[in-house]
N, C-alpha and C. Protein backbone atom coordinates (compact mmCIF):
# COMPACT_ATOMS: atom_id res chain seq x y z
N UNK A 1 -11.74 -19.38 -10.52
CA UNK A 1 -10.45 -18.74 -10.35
C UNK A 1 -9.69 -19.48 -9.24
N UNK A 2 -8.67 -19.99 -9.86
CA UNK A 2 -7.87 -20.54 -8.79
C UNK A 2 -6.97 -19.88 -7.78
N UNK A 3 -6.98 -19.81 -6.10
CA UNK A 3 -6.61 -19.57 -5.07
C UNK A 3 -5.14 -20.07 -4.74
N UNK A 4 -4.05 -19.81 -5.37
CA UNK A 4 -2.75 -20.21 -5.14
C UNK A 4 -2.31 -19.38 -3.86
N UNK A 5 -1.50 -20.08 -3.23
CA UNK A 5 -0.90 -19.59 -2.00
C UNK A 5 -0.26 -18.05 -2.53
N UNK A 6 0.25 -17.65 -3.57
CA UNK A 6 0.99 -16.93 -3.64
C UNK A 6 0.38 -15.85 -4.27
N UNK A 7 -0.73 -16.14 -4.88
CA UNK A 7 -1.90 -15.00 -5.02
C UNK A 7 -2.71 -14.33 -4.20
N UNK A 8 -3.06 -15.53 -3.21
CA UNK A 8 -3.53 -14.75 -1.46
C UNK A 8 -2.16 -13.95 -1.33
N UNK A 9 -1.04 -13.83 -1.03
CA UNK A 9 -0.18 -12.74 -0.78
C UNK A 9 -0.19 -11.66 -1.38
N UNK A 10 -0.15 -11.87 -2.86
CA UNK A 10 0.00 -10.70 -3.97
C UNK A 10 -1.61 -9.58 -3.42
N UNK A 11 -2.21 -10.49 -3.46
CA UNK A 11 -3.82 -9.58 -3.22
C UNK A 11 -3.53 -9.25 -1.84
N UNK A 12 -2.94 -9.26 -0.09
CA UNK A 12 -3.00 -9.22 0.86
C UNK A 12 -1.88 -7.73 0.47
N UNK A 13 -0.96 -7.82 -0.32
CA UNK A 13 0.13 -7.43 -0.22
C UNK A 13 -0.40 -5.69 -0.79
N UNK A 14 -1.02 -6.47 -1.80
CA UNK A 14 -1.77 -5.24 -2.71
C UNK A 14 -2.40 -4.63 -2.05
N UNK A 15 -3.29 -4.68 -0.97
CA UNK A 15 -4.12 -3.77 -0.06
C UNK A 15 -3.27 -3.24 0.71
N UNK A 16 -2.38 -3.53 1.23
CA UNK A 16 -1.45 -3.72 2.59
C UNK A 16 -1.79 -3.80 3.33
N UNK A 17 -2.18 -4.66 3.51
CA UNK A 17 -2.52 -5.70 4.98
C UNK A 17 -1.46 -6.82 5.69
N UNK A 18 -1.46 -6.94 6.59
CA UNK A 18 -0.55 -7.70 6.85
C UNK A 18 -1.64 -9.21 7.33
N UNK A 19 -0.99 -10.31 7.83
CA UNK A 19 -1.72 -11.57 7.56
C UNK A 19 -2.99 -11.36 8.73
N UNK A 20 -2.57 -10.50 9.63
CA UNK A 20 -3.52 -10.29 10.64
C UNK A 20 -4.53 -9.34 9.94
N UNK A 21 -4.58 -8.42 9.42
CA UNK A 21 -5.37 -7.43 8.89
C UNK A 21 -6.26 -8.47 7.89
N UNK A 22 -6.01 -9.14 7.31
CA UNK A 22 -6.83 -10.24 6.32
C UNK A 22 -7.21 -10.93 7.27
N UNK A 23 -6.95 -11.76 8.22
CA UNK A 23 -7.16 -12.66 8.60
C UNK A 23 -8.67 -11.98 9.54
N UNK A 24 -8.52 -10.81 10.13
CA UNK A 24 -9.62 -10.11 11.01
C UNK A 24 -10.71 -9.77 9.94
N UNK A 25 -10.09 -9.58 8.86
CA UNK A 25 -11.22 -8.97 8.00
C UNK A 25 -12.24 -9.49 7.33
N UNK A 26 -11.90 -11.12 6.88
CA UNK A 26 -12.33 -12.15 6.37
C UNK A 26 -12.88 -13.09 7.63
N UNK A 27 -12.26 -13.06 9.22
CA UNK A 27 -13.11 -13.86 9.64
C UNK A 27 -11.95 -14.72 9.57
N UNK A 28 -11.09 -15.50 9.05
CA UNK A 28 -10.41 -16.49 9.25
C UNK A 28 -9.07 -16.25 9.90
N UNK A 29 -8.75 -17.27 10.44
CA UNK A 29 -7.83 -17.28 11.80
C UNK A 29 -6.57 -16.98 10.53
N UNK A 30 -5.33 -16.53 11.63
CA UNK A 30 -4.18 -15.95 11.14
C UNK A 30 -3.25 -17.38 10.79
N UNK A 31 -3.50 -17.88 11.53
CA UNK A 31 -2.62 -19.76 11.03
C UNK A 31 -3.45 -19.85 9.38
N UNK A 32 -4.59 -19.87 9.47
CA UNK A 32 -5.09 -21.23 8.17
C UNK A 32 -4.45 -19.71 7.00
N UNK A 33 -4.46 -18.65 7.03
CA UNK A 33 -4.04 -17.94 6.37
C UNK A 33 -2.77 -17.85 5.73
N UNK A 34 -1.53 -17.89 6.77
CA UNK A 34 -0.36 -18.56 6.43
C UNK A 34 -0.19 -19.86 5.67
N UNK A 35 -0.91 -21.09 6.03
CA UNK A 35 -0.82 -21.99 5.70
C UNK A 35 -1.40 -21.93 4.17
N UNK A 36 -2.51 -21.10 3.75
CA UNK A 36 -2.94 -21.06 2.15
C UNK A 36 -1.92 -20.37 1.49
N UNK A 37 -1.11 -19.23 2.32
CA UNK A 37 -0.41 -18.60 1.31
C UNK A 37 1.05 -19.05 1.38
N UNK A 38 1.03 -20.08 2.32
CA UNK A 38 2.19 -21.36 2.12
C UNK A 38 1.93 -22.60 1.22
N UNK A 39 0.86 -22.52 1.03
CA UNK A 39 0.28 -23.69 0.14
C UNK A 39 0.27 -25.42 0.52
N UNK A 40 -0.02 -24.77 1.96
CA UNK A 40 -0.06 -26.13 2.72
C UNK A 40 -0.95 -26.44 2.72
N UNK A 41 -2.13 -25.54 2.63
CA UNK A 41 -3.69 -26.12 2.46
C UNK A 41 -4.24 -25.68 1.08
N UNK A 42 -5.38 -25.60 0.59
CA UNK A 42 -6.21 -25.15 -0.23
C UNK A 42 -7.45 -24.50 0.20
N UNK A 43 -7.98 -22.82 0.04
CA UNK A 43 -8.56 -22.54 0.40
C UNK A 43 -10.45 -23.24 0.32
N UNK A 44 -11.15 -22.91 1.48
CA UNK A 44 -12.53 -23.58 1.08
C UNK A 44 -13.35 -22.67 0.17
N UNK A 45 -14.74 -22.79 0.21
CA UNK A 45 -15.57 -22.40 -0.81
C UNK A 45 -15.91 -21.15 -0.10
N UNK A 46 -15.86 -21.35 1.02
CA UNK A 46 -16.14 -19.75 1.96
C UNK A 46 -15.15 -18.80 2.10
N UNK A 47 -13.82 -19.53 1.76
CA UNK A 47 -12.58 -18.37 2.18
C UNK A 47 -12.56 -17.98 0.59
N UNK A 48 -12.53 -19.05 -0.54
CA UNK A 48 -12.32 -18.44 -1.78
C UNK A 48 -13.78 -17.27 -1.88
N UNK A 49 -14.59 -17.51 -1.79
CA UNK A 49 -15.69 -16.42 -1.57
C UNK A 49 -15.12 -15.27 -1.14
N UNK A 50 -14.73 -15.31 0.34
CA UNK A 50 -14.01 -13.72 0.80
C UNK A 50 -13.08 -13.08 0.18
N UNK A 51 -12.22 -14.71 -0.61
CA UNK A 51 -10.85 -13.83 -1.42
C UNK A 51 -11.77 -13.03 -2.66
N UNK A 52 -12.65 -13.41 -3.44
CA UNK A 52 -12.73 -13.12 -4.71
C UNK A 52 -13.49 -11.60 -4.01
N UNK A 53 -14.09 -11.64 -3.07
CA UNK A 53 -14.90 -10.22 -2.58
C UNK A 53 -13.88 -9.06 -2.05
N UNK A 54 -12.68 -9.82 -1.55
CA UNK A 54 -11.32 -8.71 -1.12
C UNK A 54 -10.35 -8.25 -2.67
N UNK A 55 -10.67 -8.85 -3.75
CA UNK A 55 -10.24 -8.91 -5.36
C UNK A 55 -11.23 -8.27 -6.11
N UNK A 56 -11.71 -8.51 -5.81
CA UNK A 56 -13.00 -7.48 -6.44
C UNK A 56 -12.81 -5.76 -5.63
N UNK A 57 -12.76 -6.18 -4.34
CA UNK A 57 -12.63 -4.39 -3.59
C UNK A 57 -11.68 -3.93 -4.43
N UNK A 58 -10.27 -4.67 -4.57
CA UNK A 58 -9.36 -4.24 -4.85
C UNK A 58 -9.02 -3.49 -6.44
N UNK A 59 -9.73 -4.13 -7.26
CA UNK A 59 -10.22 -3.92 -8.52
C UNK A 59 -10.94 -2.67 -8.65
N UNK A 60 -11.91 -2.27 -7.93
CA UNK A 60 -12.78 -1.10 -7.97
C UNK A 60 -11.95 0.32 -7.14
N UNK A 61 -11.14 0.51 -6.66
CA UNK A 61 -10.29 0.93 -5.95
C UNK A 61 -8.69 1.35 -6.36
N UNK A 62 -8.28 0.50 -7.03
CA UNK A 62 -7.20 0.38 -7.46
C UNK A 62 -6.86 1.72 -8.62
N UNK A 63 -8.04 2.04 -8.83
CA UNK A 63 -7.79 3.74 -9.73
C UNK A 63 -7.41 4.49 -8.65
N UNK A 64 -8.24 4.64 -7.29
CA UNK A 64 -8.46 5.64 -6.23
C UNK A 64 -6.85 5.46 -5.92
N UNK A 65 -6.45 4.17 -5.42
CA UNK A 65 -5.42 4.37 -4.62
C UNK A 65 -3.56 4.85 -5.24
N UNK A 66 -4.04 4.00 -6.44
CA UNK A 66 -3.07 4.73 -7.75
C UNK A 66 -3.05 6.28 -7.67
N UNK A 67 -4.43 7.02 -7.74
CA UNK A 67 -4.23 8.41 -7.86
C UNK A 67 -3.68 9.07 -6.42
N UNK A 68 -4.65 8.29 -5.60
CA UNK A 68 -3.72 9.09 -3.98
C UNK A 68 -2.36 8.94 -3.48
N UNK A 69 -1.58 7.48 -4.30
CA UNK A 69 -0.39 7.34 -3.91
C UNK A 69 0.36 8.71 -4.93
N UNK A 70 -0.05 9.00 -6.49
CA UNK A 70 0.59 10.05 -6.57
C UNK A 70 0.27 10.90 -5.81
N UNK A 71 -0.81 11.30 -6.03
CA UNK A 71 -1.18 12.52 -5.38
C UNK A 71 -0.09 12.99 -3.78
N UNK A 72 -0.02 12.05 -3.05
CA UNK A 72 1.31 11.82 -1.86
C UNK A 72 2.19 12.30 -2.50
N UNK A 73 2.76 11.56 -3.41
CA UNK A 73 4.55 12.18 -3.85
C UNK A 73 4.50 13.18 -4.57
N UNK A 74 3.33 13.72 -5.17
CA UNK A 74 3.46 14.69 -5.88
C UNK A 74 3.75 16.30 -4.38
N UNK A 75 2.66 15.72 -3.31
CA UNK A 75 2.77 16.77 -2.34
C UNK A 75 4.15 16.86 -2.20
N UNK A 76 4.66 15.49 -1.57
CA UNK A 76 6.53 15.37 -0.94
C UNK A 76 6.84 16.18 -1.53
N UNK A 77 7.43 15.74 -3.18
CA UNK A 77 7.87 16.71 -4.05
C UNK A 77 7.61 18.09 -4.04
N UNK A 78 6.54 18.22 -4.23
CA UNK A 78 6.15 19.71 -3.77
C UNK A 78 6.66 20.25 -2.30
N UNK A 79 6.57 19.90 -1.23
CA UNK A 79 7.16 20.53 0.07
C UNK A 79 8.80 20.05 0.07
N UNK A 80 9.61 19.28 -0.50
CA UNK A 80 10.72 19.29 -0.76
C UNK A 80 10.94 20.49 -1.58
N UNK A 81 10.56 20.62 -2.74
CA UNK A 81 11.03 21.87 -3.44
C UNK A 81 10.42 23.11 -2.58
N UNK A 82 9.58 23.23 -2.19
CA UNK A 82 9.52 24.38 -0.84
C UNK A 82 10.82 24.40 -0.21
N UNK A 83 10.96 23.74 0.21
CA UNK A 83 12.21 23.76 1.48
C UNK A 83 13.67 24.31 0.64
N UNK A 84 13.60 23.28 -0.22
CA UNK A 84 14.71 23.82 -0.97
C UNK A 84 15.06 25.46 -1.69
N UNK A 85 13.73 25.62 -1.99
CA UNK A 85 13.75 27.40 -2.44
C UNK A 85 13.93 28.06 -1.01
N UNK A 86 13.56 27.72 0.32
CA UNK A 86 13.50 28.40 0.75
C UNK A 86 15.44 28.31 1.27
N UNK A 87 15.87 27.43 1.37
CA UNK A 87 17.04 27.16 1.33
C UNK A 87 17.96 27.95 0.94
N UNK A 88 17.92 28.16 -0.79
CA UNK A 88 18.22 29.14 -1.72
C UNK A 88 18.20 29.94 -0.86
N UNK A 89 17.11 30.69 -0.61
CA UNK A 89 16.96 32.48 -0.58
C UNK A 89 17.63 32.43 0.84
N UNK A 90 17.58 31.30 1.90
CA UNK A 90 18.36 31.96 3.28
C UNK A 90 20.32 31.87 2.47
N UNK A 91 20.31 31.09 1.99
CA UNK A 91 21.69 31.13 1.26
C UNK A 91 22.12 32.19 0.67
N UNK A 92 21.17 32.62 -0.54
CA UNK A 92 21.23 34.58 -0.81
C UNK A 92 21.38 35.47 0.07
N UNK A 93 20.48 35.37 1.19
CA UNK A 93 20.61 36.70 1.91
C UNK A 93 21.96 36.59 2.61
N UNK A 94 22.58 35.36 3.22
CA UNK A 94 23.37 35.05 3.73
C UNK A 94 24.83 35.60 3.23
N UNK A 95 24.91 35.15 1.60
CA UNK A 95 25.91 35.49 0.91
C UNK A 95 25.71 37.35 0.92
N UNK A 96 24.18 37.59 0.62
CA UNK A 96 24.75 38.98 0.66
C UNK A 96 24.75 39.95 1.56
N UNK A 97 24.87 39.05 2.96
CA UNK A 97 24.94 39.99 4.32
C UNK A 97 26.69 39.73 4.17
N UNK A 98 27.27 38.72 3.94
CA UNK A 98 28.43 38.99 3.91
C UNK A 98 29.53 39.72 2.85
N UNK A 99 28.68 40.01 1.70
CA UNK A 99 29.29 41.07 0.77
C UNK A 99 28.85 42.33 1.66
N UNK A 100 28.07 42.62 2.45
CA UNK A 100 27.92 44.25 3.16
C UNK A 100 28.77 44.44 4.00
């Protein structure tokens, strides 16, 4: 599997990590990292190793984090429409303290 500069990003990007978070995690310095996903270098047999083991996490995972990112907006949504009903009803009582 070939290691294009711009696939180390897509996979860095996909976890959300930033170049430091990969770079600590794998062991390799934050420069040679930039530089693969600038495509100034070509990764070695040890960094493509870590990539295919951080692609692989990502693969086995990628159900989990799919379901928890809904699972998040489904809450938002849910405590937005809280707020909003509750909105409503101070708006009701409001309107009908001023019909009394």
């Amino acid at each position: 599997m070939a290691w294009a500069g711009l696939k180390v990003r897509r996979l860095r990007n996909r976890m959300g990590w930033s170049r430091s978070d990969l770079s600590r995690r794998l062991s390799i310095p934050c420069e040679r990292i930039a530089q693969i996903e600038n495509s100034e270098v070509e990764p070695n047999a040890s960094e493509i190793q870590s990539l295919e083991g951080v692609a692989l996490m990502a693969e086995k995972h990628a159900d989990h984090m799919t379901n928890a990112l809904i699972a998040e907006i489904i809450m938002k949504d849910q405590d937005l429409l809280i707020v909003e009903e509750k909105a409503v009803e101070e708006h009701k009582e409001t309107l009908q303290e001023a019909d009394q």
